[in-house]
Protein backbone atom coordinates (compact mmCIF):
# COMPACT_ATOMS: atom_id res chain seq x y z
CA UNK A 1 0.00 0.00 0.00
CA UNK A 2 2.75 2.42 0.99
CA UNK A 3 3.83 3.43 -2.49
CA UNK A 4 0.47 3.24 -4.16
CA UNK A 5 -1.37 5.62 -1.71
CA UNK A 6 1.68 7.87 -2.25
CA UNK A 7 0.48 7.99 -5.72
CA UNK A 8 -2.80 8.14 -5.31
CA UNK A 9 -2.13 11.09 -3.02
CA UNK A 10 -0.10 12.63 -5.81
CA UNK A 11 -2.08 12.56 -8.09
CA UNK A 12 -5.38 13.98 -6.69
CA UNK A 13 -3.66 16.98 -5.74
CA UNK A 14 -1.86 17.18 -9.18
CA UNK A 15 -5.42 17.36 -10.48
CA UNK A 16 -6.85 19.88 -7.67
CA UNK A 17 -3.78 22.02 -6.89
CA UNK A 18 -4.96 25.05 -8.84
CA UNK A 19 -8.17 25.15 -6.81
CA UNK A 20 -7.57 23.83 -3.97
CA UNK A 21 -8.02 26.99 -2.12
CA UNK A 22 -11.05 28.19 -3.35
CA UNK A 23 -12.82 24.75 -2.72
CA UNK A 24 -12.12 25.78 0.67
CA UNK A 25 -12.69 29.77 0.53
CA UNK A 26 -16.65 28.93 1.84
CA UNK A 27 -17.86 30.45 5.08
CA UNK A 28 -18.04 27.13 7.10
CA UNK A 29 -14.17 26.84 6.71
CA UNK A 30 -13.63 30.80 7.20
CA UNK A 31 -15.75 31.34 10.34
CA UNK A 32 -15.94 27.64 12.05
CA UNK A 33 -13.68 25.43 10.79
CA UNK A 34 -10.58 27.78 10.13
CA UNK A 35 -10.58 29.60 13.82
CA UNK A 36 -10.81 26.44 15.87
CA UNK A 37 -7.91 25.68 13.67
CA UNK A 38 -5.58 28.51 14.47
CA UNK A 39 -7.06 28.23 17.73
CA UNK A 40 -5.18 25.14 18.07
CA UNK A 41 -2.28 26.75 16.31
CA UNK A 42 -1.41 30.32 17.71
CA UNK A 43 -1.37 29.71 21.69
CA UNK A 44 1.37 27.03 20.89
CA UNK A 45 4.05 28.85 18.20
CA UNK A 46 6.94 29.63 19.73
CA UNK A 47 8.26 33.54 19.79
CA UNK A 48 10.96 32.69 17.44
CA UNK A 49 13.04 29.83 15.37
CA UNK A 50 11.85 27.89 12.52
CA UNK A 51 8.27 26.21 11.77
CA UNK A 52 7.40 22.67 10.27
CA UNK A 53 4.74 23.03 8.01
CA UNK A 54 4.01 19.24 7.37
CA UNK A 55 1.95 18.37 4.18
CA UNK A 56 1.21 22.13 4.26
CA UNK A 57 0.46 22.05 0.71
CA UNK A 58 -0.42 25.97 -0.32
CA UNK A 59 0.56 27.44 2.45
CA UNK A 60 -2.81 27.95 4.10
CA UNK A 61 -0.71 28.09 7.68
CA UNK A 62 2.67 29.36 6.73
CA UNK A 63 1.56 32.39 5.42
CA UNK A 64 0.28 33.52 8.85
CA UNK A 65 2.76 31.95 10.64
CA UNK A 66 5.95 33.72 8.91
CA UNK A 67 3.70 37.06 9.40
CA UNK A 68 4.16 36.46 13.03
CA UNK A 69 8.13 36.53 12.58
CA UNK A 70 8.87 32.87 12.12
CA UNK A 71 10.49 31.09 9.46
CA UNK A 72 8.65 28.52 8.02
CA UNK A 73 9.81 25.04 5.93
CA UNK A 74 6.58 24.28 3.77
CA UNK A 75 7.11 20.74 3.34
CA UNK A 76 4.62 18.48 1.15
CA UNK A 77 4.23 15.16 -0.69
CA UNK A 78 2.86 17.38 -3.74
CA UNK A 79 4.79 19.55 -6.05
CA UNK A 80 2.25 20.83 -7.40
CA UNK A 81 1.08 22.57 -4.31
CA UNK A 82 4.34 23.58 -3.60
CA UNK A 83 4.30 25.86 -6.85
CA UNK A 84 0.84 27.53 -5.73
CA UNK A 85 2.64 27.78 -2.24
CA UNK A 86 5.43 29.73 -3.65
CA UNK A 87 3.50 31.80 -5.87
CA UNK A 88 0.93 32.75 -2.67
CA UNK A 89 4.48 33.23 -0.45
CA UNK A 90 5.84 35.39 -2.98
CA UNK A 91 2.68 37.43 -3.48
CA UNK A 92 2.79 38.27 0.31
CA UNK A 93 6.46 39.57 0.68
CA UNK A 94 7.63 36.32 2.65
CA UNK A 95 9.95 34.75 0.64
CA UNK A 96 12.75 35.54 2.95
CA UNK A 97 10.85 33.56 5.39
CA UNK A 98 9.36 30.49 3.80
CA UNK A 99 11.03 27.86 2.06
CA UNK A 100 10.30 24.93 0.38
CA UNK A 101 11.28 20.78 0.38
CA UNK A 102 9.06 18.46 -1.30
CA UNK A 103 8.81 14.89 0.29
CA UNK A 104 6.92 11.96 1.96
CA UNK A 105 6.63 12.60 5.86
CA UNK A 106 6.94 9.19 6.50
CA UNK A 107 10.58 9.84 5.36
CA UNK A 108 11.62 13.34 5.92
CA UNK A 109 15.30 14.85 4.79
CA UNK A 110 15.74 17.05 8.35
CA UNK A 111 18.15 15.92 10.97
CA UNK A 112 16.76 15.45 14.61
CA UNK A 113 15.43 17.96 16.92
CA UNK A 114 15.32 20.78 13.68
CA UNK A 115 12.39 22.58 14.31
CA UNK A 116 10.99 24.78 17.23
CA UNK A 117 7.36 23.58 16.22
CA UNK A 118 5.83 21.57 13.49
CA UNK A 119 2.30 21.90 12.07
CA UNK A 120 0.28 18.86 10.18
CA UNK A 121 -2.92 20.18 9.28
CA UNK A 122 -4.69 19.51 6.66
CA UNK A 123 -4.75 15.84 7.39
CA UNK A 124 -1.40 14.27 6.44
CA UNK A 125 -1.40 12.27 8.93
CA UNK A 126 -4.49 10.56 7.84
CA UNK A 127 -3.35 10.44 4.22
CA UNK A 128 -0.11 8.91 4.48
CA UNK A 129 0.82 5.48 4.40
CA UNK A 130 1.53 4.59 7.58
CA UNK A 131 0.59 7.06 10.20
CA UNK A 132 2.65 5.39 13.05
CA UNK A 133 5.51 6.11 10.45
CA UNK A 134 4.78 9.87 9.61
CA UNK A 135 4.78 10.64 13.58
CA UNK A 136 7.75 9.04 14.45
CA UNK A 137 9.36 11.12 12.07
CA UNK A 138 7.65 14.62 12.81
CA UNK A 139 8.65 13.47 16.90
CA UNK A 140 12.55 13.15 15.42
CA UNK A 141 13.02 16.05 13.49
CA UNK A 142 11.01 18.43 16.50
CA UNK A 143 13.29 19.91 19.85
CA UNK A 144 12.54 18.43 22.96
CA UNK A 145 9.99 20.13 24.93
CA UNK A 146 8.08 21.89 21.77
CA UNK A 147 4.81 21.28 20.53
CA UNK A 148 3.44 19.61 18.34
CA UNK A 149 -0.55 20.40 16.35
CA UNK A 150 -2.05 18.13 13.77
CA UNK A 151 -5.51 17.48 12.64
CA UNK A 152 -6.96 14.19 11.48
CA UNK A 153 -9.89 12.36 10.09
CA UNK A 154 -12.72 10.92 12.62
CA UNK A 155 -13.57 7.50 12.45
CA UNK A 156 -16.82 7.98 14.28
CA UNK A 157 -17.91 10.83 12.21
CA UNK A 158 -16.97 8.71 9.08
CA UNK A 159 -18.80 5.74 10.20
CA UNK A 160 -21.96 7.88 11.66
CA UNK A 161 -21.94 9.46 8.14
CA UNK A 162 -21.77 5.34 6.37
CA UNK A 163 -24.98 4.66 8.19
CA UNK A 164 -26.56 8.23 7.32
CA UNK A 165 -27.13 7.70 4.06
CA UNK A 166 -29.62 6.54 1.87
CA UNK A 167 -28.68 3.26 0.92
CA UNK A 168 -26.18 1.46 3.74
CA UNK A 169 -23.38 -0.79 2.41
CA UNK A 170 -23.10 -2.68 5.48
CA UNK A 171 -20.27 -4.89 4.38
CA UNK A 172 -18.00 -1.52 3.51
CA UNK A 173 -19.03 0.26 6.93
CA UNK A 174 -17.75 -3.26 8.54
CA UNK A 175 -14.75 -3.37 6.67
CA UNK A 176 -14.14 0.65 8.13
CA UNK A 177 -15.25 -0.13 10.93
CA UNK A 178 -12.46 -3.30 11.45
CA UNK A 179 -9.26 -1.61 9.09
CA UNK A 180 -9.97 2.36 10.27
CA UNK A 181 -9.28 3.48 6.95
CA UNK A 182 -12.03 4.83 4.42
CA UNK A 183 -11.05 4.69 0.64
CA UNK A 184 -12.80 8.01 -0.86
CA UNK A 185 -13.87 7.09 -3.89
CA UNK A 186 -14.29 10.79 -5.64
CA UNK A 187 -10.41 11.67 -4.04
CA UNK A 188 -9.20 8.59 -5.25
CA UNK A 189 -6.85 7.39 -1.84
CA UNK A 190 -7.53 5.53 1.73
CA UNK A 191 -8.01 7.98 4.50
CA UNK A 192 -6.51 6.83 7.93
CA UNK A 193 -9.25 7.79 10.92
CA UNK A 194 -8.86 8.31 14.52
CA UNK A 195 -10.89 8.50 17.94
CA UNK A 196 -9.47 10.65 20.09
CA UNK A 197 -8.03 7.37 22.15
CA UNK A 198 -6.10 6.50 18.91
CA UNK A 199 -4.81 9.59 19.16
CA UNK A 200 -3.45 9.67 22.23
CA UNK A 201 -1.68 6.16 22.29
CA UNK A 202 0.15 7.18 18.66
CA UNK A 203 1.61 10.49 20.20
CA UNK A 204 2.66 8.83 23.69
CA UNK A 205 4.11 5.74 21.77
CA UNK A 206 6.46 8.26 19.98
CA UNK A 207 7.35 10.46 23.25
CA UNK A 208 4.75 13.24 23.21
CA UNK A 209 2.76 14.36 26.09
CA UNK A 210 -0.84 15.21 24.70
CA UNK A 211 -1.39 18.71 25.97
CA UNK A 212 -5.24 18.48 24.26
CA UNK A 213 -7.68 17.25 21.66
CA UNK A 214 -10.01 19.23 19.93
CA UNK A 215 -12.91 18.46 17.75
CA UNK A 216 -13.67 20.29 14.37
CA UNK A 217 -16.39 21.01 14.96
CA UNK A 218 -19.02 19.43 17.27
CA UNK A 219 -21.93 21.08 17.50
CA UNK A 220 -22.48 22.56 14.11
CA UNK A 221 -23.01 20.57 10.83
CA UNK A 222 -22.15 22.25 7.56
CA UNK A 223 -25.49 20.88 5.17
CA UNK A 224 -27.49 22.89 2.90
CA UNK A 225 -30.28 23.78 5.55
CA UNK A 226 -27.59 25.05 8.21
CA UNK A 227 -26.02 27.35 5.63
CA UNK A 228 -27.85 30.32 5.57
CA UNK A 229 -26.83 30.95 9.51
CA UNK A 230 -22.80 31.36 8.61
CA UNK A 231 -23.93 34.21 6.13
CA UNK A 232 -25.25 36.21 9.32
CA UNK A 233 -22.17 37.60 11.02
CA UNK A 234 -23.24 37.85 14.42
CA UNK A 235 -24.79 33.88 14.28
CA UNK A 236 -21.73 32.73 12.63
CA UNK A 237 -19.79 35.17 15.52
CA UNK A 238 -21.97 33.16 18.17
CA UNK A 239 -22.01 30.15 16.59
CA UNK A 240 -18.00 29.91 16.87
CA UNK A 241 -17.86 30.91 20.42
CA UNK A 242 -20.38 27.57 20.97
CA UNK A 243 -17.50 25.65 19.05
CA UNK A 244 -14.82 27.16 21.58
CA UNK A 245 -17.06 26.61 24.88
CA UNK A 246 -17.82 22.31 23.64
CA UNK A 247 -14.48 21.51 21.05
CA UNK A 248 -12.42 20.17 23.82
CA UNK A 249 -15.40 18.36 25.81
CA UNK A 250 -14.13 14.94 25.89
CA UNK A 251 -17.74 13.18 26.05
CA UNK A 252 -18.52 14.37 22.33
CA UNK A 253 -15.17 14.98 20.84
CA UNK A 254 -14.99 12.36 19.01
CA UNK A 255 -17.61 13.15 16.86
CA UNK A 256 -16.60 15.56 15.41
CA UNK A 257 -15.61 15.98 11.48
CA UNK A 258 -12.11 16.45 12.40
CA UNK A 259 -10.06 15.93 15.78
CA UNK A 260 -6.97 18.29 15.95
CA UNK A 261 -4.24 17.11 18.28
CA UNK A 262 -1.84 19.52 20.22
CA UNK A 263 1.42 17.27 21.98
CA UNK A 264 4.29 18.35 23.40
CA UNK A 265 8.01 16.52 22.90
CA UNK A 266 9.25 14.83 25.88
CA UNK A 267 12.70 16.19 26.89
């Protein structure tokens, strides 16, 4: 599997590279999904030194992140969102703070304890091929004592979804269910998916201390009848303060669309 979801991976994003942003320029991304993101992100950054951005594609993270001060190593399986990346980077006056590597994070060219803090959002970790792999290796190459935030897919969201809809494959939702890995059929690659228990046992086996878990989100669920609320500011204000107040409520976590992971390196 390991070099055929590599390709897999590849090549989706060769195909959706040039609009990969703007599939995600939509208000439940800019005022939910986005905030609890950075929310997870900001407290954590350290006041100076040099940023991971694993699998951070077009630079969604950097960008903000190198505004701060930082310097920031965009590193990602696809070239092809490297180049949008470095166009964005360039655009915004930060090339002498970003750079780029292109790579496979189960495999990464940086020597150990490199970075003061390394990002994997956007799901990497989920996408790889072999997520036990891919944090071993973002444990190595980050200092002792720094932190650590990544975001993953939910396997109870995933399977709630199977048996939402309006004809049940039974035998696939089993087979998810047993392997924790969902093959997206329109995407074209396996998906890797996590309770927040999973979670925890992968970052302790590799020497992290989980500092929290988040879910993305777990109240509010993006359809075509909920909508209409995130083009009212002061709902979509109120309804991301109700995402703040329950996202790290460990009773309904895991429920969520997304769980987002914040660990700190062991000394």
């Amino acid at each position: 599997m390991t070099s055929e979801q590599s390709d897999r991976v590849v090549a989706y994003y060769r195909r959706d590279a040039a609009d990969y942003d703007k599939d995600y320029d939509v208000p439940f991304f800019r005022e939910i999904y986005d905030r609890l993101t950075w929310g997870c992100i900001e407290p954590f950054l350290p006041p100076t030194g040099v940023v991971l951005d694993a699998g951070g594609g077009t630079g969604k993270w950097s960008i903000p992140i190198a505004k701060k001060g930082l310097k920031v190593v965009i590193f990602d399986i696809s070239q092809d969102m490297l180049n949008v990346a470095s166009a964005k980077v360039k655009e915004s006056g930060l090339r002498n703070r970003v750079s780029f590597r292109q790579g496979d994070i189960c495999s990464m060219p940086f020597g150990d304890d490199s970075f003061d803090f390394v990002l994997a959002e956007g799901d990497p970790i989920s996408y790889c091929s072999d997520p036990n792999l891919a944090v071993k290796e973002l444990g190595r190459v980050l200092k002792p004592n720094r932190y650590l935030s990544a975001g993953v897919d939910s396997y109870y969201y995933t399977l709630s979804g199977m048996l939402n809809r309006p004809e049940i494959d039974f035998d696939k939702f089993e087979k998810v269910s047993r392997e924790r890995r969902f093959f997206a059929k329109d995407w074209g690659f396996d998906f890797w998916l996590f309770t927040p228990e999973d979670l925890k046992r992968l970052f302790r086996k590799h020497g992290f201390k989980v500092i929290k878990i988040a879910g993305k989100p777990v109240m509010f669920r993006n359809r075509p009848e909920t909508a209409p609320l995130l083009k009212d500011p002061a709902k979509a204000k109120r309804l991301t303060a109700i995402e703040f107040e329950f996202c790290e409520t460990a009773s309904i976590e895991g429920n969520a669309g997304h769980l987002h992971i914040v660990a700190q390196k062991k000394a």
